[in-house]
N, C-alpha and C. Protein backbone atom coordinates (compact mmCIF):
# COMPACT_ATOMS: atom_id res chain seq x y z
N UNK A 1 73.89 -30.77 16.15
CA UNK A 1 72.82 -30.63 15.17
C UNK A 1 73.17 -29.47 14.22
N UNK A 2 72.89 -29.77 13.22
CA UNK A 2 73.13 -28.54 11.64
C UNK A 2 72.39 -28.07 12.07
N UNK A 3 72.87 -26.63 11.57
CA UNK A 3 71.84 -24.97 11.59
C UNK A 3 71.21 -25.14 10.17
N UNK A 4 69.90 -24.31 10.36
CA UNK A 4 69.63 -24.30 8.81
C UNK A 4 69.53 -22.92 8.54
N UNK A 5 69.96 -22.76 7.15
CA UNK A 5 70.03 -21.67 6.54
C UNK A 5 69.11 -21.30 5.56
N UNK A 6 68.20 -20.15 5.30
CA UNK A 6 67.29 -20.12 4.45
C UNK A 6 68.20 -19.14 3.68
N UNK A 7 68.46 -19.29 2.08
CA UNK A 7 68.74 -18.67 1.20
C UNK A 7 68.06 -17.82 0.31
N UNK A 8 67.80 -17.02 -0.18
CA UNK A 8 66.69 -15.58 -0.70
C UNK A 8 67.71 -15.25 -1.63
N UNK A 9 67.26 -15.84 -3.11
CA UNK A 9 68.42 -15.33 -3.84
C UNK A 9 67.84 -15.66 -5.25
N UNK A 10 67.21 -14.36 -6.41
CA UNK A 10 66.99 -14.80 -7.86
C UNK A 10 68.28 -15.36 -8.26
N UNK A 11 69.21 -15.46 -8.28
CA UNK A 11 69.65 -15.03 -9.60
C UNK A 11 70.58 -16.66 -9.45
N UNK A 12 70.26 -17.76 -10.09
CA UNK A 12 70.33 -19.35 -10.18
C UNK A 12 72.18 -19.47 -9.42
N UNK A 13 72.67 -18.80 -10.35
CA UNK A 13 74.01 -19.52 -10.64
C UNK A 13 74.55 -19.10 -8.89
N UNK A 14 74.39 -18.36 -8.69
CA UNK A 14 74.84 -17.78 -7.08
C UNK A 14 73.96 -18.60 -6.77
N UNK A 15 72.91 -18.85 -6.35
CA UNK A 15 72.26 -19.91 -5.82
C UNK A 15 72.76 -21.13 -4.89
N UNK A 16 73.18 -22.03 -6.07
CA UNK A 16 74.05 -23.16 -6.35
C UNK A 16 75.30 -22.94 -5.50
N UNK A 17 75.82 -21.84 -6.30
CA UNK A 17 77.30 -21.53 -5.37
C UNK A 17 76.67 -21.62 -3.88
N UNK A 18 76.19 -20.91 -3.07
CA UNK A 18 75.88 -20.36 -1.69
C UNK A 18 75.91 -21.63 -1.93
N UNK A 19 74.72 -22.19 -1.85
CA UNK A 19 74.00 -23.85 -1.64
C UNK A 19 75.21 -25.01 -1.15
N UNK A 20 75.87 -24.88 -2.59
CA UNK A 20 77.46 -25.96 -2.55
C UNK A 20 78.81 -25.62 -1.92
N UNK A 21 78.85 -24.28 -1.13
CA UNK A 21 79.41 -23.58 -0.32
C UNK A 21 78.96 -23.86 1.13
N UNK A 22 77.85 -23.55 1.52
CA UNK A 22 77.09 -23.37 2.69
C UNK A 22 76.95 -24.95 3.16
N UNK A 23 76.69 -26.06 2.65
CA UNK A 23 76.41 -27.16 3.05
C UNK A 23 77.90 -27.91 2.92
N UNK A 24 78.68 -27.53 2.14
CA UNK A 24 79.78 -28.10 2.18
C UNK A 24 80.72 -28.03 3.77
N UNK A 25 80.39 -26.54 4.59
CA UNK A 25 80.23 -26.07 5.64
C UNK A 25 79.61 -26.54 6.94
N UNK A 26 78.60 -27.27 6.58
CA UNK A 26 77.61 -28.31 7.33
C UNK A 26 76.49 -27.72 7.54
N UNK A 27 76.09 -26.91 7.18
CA UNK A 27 74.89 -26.85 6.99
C UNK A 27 73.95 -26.97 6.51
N UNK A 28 72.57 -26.92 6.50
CA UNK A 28 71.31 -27.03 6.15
C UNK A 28 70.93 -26.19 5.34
N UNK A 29 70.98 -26.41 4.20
CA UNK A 29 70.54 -24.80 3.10
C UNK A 29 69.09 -25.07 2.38
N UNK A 30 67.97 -24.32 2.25
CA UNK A 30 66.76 -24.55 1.90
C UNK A 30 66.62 -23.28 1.14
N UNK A 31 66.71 -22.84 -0.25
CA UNK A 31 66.52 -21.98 -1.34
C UNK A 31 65.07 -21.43 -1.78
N UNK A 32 64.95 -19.91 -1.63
CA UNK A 32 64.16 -19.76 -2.77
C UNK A 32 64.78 -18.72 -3.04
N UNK A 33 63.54 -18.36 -4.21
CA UNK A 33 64.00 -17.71 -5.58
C UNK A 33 63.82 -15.93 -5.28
N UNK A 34 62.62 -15.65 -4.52
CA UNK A 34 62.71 -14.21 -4.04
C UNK A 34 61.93 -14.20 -2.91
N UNK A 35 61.84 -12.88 -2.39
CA UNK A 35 61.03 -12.52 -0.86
C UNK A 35 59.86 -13.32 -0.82
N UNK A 36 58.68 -13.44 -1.48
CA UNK A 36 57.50 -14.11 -1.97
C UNK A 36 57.94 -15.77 -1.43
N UNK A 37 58.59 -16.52 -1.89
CA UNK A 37 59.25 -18.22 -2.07
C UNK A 37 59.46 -18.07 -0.77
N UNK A 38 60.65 -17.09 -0.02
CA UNK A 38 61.27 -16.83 1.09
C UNK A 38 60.04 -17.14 2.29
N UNK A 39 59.10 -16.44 1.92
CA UNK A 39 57.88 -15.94 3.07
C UNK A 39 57.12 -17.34 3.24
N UNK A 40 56.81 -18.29 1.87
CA UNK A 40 56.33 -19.89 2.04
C UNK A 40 57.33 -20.45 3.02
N UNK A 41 58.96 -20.48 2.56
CA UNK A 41 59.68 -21.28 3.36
C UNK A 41 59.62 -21.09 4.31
N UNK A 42 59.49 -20.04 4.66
CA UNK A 42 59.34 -19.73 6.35
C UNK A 42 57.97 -20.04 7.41
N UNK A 43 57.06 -19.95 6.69
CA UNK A 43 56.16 -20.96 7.44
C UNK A 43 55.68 -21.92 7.37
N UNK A 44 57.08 -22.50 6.08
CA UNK A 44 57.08 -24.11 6.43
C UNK A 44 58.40 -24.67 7.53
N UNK A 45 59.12 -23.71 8.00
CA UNK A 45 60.09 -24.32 8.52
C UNK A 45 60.77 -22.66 9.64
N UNK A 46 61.77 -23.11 10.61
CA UNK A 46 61.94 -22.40 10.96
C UNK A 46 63.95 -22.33 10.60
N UNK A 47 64.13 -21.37 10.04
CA UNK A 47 65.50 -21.22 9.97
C UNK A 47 66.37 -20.61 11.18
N UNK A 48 67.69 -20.46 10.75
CA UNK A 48 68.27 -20.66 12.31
C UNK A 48 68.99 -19.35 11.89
N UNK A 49 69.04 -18.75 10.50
CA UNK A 49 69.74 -17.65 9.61
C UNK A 49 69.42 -17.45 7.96
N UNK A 50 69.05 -16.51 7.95
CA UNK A 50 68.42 -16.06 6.62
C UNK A 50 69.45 -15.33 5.81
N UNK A 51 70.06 -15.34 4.53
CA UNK A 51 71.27 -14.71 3.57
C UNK A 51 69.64 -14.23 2.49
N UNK A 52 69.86 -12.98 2.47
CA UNK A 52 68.72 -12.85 1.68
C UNK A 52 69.46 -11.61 0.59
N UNK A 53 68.87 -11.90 -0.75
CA UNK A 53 69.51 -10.32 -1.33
C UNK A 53 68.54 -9.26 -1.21
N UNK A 54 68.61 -8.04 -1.60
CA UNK A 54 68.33 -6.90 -1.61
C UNK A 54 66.72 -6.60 -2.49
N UNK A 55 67.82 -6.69 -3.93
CA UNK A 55 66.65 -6.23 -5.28
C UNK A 55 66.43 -7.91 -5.65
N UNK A 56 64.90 -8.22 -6.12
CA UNK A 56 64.63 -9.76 -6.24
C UNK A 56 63.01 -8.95 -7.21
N UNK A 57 62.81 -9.69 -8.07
CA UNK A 57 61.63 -9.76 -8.32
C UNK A 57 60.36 -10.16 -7.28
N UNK A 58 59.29 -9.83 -7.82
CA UNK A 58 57.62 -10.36 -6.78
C UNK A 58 57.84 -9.55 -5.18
N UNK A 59 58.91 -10.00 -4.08
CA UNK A 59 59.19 -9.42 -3.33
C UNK A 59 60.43 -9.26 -3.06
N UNK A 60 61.04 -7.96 -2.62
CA UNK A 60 62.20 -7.65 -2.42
C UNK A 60 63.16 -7.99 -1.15
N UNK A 61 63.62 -8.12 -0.71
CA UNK A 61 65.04 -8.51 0.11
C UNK A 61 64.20 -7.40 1.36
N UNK A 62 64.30 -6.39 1.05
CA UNK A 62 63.42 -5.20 2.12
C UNK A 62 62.16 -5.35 2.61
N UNK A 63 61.53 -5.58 1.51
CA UNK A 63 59.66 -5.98 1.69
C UNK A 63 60.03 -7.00 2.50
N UNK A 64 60.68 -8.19 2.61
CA UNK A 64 60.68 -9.25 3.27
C UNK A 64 61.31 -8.88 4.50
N UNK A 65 62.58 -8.49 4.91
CA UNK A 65 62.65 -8.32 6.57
C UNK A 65 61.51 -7.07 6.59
N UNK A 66 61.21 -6.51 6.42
CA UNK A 66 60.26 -5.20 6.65
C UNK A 66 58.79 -6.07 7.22
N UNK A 67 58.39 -6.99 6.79
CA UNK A 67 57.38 -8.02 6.97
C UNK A 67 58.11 -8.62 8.38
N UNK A 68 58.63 -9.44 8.41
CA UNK A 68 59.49 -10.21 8.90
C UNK A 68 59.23 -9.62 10.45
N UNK A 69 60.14 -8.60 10.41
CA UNK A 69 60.42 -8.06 11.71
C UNK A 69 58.92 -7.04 12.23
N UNK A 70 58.00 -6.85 11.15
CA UNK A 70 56.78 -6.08 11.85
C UNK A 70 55.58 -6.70 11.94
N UNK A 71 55.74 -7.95 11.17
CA UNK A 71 54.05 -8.51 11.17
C UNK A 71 54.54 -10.01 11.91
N UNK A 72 56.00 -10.83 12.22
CA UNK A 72 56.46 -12.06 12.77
C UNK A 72 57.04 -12.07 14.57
N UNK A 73 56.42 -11.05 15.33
CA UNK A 73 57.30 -11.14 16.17
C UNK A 73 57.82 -12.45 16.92
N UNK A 74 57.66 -13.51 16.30
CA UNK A 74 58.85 -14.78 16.89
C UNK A 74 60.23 -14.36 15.84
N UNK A 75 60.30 -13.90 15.05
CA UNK A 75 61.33 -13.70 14.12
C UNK A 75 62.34 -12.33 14.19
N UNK A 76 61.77 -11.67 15.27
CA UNK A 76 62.34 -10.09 15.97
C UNK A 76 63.78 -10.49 16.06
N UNK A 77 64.08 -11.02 16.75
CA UNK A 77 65.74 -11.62 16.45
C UNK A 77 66.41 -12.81 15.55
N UNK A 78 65.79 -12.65 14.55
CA UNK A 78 66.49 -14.22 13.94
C UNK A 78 67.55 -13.74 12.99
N UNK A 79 68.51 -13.91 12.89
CA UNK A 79 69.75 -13.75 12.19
C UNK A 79 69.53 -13.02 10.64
N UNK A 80 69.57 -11.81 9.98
CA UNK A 80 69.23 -12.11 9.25
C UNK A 80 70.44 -11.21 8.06
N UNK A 81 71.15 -12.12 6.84
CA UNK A 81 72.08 -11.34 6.59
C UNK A 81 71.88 -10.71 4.97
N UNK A 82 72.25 -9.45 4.61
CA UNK A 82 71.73 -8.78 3.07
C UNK A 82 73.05 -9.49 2.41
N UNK A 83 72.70 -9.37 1.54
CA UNK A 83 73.72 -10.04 0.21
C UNK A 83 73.51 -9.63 -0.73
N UNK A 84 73.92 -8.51 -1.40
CA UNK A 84 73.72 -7.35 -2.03
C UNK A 84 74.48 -6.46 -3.21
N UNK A 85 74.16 -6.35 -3.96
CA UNK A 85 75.21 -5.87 -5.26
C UNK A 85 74.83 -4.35 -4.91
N UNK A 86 73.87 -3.67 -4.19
CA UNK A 86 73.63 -2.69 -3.61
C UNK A 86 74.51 -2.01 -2.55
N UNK A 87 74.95 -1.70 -3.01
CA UNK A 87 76.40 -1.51 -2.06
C UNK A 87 76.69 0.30 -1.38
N UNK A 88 76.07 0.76 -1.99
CA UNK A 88 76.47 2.39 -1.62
C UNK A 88 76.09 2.39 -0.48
N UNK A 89 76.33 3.70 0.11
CA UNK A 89 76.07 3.54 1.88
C UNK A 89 74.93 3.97 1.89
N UNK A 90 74.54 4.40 1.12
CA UNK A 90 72.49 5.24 1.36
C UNK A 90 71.90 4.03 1.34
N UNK A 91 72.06 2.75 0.83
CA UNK A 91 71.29 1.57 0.69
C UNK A 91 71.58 1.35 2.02
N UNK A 92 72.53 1.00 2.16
CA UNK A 92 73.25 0.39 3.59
C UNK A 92 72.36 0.94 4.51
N UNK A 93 72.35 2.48 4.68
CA UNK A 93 71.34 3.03 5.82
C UNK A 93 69.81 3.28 5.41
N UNK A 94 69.33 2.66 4.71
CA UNK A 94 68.11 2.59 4.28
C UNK A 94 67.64 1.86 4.87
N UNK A 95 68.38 0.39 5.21
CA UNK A 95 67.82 -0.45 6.33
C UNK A 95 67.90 -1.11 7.23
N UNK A 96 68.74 0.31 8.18
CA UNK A 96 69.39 -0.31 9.57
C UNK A 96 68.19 0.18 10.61
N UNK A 97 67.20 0.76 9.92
CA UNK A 97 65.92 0.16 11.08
C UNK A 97 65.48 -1.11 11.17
N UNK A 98 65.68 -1.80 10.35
CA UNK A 98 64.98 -3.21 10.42
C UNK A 98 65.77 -4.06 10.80
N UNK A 99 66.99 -3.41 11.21
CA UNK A 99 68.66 -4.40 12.09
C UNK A 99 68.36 -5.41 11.33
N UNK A 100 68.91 -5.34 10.11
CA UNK A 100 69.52 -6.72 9.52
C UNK A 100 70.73 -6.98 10.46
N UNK A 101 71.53 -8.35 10.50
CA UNK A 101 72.53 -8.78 11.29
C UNK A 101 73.99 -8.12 10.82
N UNK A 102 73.95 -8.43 9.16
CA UNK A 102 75.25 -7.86 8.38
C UNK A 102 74.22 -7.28 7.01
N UNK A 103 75.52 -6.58 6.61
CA UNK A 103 74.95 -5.79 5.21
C UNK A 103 76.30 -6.49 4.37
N UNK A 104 76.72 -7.22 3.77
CA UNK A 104 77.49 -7.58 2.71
C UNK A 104 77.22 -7.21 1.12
N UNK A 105 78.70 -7.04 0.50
CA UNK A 105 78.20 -6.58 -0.70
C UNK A 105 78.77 -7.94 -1.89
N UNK A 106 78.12 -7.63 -3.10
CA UNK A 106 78.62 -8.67 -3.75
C UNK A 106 79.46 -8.16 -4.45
N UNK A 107 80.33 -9.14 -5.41
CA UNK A 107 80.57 -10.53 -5.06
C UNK A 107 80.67 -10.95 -3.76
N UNK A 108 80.12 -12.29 -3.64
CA UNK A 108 80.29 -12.98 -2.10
C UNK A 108 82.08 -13.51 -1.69
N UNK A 109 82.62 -13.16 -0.58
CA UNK A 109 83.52 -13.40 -0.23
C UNK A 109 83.10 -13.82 1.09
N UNK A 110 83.50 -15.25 0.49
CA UNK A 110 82.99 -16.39 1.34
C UNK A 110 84.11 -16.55 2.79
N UNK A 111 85.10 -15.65 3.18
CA UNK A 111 85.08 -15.74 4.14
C UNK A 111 84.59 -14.67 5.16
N UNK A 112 84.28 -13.69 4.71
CA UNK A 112 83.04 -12.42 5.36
C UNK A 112 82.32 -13.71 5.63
N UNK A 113 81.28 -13.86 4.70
CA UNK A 113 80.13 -14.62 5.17
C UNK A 113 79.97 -15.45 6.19
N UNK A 114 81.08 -16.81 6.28
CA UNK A 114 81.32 -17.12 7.04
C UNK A 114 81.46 -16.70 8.00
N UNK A 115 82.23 -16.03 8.26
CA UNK A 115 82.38 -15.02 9.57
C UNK A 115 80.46 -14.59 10.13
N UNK A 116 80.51 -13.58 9.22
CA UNK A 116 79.38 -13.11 9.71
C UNK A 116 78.16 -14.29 10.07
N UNK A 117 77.86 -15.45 9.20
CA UNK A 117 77.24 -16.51 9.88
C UNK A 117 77.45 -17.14 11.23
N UNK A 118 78.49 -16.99 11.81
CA UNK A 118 79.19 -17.71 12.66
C UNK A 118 79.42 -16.87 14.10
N UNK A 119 78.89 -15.43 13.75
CA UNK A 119 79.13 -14.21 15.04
C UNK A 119 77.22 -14.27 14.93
N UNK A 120 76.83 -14.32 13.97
CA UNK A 120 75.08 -14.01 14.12
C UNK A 120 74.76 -15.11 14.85
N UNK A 121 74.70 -16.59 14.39
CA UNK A 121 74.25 -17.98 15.22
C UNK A 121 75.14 -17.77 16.46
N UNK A 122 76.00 -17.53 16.98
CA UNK A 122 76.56 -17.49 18.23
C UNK A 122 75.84 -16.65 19.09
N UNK A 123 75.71 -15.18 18.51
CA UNK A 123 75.17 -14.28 18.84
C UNK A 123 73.45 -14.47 19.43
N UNK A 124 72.67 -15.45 18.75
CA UNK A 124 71.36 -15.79 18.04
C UNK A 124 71.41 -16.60 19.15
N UNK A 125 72.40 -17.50 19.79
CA UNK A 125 72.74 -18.69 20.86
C UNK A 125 72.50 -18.18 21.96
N UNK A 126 73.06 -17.13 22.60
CA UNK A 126 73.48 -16.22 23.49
C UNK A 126 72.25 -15.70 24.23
N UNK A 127 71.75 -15.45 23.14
CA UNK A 127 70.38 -14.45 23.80
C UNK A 127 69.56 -15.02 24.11
């Protein structure tokens, strides 16, 4: 059975890419546009790994695991990875209380990702 992947990402054209990347992969990819879209998809469905970015309009990449992990406890461990043009290390440790899974920076180098998708769902399996 395909994993599904919830994607958290303004900005269209990366979108698409992840989307036609990620399913080309075999998976299940279900898109929105920022934290806000993110927070509907999620209690319409349950994802198996979340790629979310950082800075997003309405709600942010932070506001959303920050929610996520304090007001969802079925979601305390669910995979969840930053995707981020935010890259300095003060960002980075800004939100390793909320144990995101990976902190990636952009551009996406789609074999990090991979990787890191593939140690989180294993990982996500395990426990």
């Amino acid at each position: 059975m395909s994993k599904t992947i919830l994607v958290i990402e303004d900005e269209r054209e990366l979108c698409d890419i992840l989307h036609a990347e990620l399913t080309a992969q075999g998976y299940k990819v279900i898109l929105a546009q920022n934290g806000q879209e993110g927070m509907a998809r999620l209690q319409e469905m349950e994802p198996d790994l979340i790629i979310c970015d950082r800075a997003m309009p309405v709600m942010s990449g932070y506001q959303l695991l920050e929610r996520i992990r304090g007001v969802y406890p079925q979601y305390r461990n669910l995979p969840f990875i930053f995707l981020t043009a935010l890259s300095d290390p003060r960002d980075r440790h800004s939100v390793t209380h909320l144990e995101p899974t990976a902190y990636l920076a952009k551009p996406v180098d789609f074999n990090l990702l991979n990787d890191a998708i593939k140690k989180a769902i294993s990982a996500a399996a395990a426990s």
